[in-house]
N, C-alpha and C. Protein backbone atom coordinates (compact mmCIF):
# COMPACT_ATOMS: atom_id res chain seq x y z
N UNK A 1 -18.43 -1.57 -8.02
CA UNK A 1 -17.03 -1.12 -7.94
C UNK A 1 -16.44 -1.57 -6.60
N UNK A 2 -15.23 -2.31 -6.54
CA UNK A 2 -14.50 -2.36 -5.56
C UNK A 2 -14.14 -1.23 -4.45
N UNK A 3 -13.84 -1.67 -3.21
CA UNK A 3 -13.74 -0.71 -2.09
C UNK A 3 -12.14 -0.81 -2.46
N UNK A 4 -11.70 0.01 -2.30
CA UNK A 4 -10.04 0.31 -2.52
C UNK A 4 -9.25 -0.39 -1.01
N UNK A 5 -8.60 -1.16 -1.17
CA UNK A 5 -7.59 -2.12 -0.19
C UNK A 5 -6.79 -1.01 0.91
N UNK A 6 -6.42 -0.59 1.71
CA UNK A 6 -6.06 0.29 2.54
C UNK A 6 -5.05 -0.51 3.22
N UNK A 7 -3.71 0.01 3.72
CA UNK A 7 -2.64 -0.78 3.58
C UNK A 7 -1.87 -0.27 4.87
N UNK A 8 -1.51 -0.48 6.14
CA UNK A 8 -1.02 0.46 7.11
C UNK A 8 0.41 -0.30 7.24
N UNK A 9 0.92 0.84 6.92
CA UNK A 9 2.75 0.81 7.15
C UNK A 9 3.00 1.04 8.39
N UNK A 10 4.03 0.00 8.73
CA UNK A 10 4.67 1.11 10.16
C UNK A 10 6.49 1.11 9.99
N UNK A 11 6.34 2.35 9.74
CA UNK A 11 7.70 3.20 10.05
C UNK A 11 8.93 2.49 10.54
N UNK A 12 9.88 1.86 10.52
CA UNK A 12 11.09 1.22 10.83
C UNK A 12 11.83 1.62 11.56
N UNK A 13 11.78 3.09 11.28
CA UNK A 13 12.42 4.46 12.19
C UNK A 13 11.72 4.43 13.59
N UNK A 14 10.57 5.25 13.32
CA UNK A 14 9.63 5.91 14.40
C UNK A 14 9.04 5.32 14.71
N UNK A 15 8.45 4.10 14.61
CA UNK A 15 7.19 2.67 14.45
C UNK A 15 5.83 3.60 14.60
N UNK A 16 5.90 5.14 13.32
CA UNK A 16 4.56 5.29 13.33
C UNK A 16 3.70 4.56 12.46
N UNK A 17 2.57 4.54 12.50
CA UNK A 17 1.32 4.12 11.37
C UNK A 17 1.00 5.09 10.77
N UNK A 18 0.62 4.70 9.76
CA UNK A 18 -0.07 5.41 8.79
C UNK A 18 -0.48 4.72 7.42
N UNK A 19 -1.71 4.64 6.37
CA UNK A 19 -2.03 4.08 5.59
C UNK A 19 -1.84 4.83 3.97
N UNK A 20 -1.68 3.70 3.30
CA UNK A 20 -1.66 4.05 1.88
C UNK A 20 -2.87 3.21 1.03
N UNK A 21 -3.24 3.64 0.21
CA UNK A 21 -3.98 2.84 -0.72
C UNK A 21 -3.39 1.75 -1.31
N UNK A 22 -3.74 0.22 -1.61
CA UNK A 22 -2.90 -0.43 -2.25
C UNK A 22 -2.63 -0.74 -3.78
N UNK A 23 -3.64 -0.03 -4.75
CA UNK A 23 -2.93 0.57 -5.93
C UNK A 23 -2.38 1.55 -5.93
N UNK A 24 -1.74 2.54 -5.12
CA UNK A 24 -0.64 3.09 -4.85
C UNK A 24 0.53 2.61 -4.60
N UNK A 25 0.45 1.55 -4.40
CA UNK A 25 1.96 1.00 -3.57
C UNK A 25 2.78 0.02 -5.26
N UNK A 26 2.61 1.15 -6.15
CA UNK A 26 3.60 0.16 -7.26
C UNK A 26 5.25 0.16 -7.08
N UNK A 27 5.38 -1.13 -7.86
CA UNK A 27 7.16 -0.76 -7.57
C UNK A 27 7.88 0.00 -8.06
N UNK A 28 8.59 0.55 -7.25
CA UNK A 28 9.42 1.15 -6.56
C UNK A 28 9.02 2.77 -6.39
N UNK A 29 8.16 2.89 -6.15
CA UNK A 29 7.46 3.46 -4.77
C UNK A 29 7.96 4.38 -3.96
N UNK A 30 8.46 5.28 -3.89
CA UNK A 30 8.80 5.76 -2.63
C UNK A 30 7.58 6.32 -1.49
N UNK A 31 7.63 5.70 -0.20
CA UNK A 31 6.61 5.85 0.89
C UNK A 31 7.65 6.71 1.61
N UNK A 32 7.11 7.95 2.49
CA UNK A 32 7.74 8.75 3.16
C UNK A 32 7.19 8.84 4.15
N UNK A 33 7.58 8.52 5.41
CA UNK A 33 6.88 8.31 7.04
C UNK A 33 6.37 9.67 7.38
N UNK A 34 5.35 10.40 7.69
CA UNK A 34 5.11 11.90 8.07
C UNK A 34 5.16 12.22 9.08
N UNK A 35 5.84 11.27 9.71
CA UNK A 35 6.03 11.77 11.47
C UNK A 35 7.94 12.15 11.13
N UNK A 36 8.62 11.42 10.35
CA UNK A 36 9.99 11.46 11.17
C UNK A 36 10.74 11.66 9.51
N UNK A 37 10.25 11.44 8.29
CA UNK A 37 10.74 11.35 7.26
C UNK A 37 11.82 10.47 6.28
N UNK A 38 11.51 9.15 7.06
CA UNK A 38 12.09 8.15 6.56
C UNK A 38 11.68 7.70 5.40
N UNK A 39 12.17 7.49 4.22
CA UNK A 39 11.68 6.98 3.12
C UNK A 39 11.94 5.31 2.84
N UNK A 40 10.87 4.96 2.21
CA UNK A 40 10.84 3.55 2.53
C UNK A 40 10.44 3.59 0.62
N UNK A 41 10.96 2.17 0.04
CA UNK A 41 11.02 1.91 -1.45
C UNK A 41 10.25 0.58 -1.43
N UNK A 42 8.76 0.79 -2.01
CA UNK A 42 8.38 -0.60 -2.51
C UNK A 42 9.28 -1.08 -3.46
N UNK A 43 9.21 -2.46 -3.18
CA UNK A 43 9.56 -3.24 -4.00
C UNK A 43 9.10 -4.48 -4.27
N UNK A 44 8.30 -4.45 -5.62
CA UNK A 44 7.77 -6.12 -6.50
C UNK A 44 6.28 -5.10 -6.47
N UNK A 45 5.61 -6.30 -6.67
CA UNK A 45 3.97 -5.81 -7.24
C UNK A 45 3.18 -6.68 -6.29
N UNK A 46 2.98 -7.00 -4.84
CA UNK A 46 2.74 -7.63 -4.36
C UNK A 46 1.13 -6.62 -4.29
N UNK A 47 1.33 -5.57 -3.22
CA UNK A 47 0.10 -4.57 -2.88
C UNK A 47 -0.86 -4.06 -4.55
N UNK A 48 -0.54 -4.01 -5.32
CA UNK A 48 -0.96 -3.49 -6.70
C UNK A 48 -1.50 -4.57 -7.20
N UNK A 49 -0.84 -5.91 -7.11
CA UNK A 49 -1.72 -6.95 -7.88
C UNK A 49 -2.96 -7.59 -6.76
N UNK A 50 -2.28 -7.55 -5.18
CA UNK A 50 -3.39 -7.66 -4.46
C UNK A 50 -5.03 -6.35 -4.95
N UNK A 51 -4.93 -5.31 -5.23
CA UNK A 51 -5.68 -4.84 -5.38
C UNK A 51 -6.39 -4.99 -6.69
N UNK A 52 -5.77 -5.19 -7.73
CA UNK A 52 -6.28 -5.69 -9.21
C UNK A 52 -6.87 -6.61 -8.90
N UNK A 53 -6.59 -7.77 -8.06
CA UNK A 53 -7.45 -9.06 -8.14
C UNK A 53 -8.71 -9.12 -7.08
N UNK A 54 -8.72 -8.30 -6.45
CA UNK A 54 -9.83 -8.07 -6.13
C UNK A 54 -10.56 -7.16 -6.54
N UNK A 55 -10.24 -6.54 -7.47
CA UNK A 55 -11.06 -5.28 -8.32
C UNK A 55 -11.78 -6.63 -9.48
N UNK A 56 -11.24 -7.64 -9.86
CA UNK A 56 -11.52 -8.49 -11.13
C UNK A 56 -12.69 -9.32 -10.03
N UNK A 57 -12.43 -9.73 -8.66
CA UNK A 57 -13.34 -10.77 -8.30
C UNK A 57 -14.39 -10.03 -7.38
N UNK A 58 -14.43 -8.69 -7.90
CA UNK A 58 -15.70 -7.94 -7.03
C UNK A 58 -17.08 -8.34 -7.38
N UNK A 59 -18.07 -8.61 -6.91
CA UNK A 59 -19.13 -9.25 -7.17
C UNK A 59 -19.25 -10.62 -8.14
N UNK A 60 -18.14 -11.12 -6.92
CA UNK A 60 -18.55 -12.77 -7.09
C UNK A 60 -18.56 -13.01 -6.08
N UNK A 61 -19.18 -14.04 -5.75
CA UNK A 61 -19.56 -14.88 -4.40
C UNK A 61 -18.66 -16.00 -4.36
């Protein structure tokens, strides 16, 4: 089984960090900063298909 992709946002507002999983991040998404409460909207399937395709090429060399 694949290790799950871990994804660190930083805040636009507050420039805090903080991470999401990246089959979490489907579109349109709402991410909410927990320092200051800025909401941020994925958008496209960039983080979600990054994580599918490495869930498909896990134990290959």
């Amino acid at each position: 089984m694949a290790k799950d992709i871990v994804i660190t946002i930083t805040c636009p507002v507050c420039s805090k960090e903080f991470s999401k999983k990246a089959k979490d991040l489907k579109d349109g998404t709402v991410v909410k900063c927990p320092k200051c409460g800025e909401q941020t909207k994925i958008r496209g399937t960039m983080f979600t298909d990054m994580a599918e395709s490495t869930e498909k090429g896990a134990g290959h060399a």
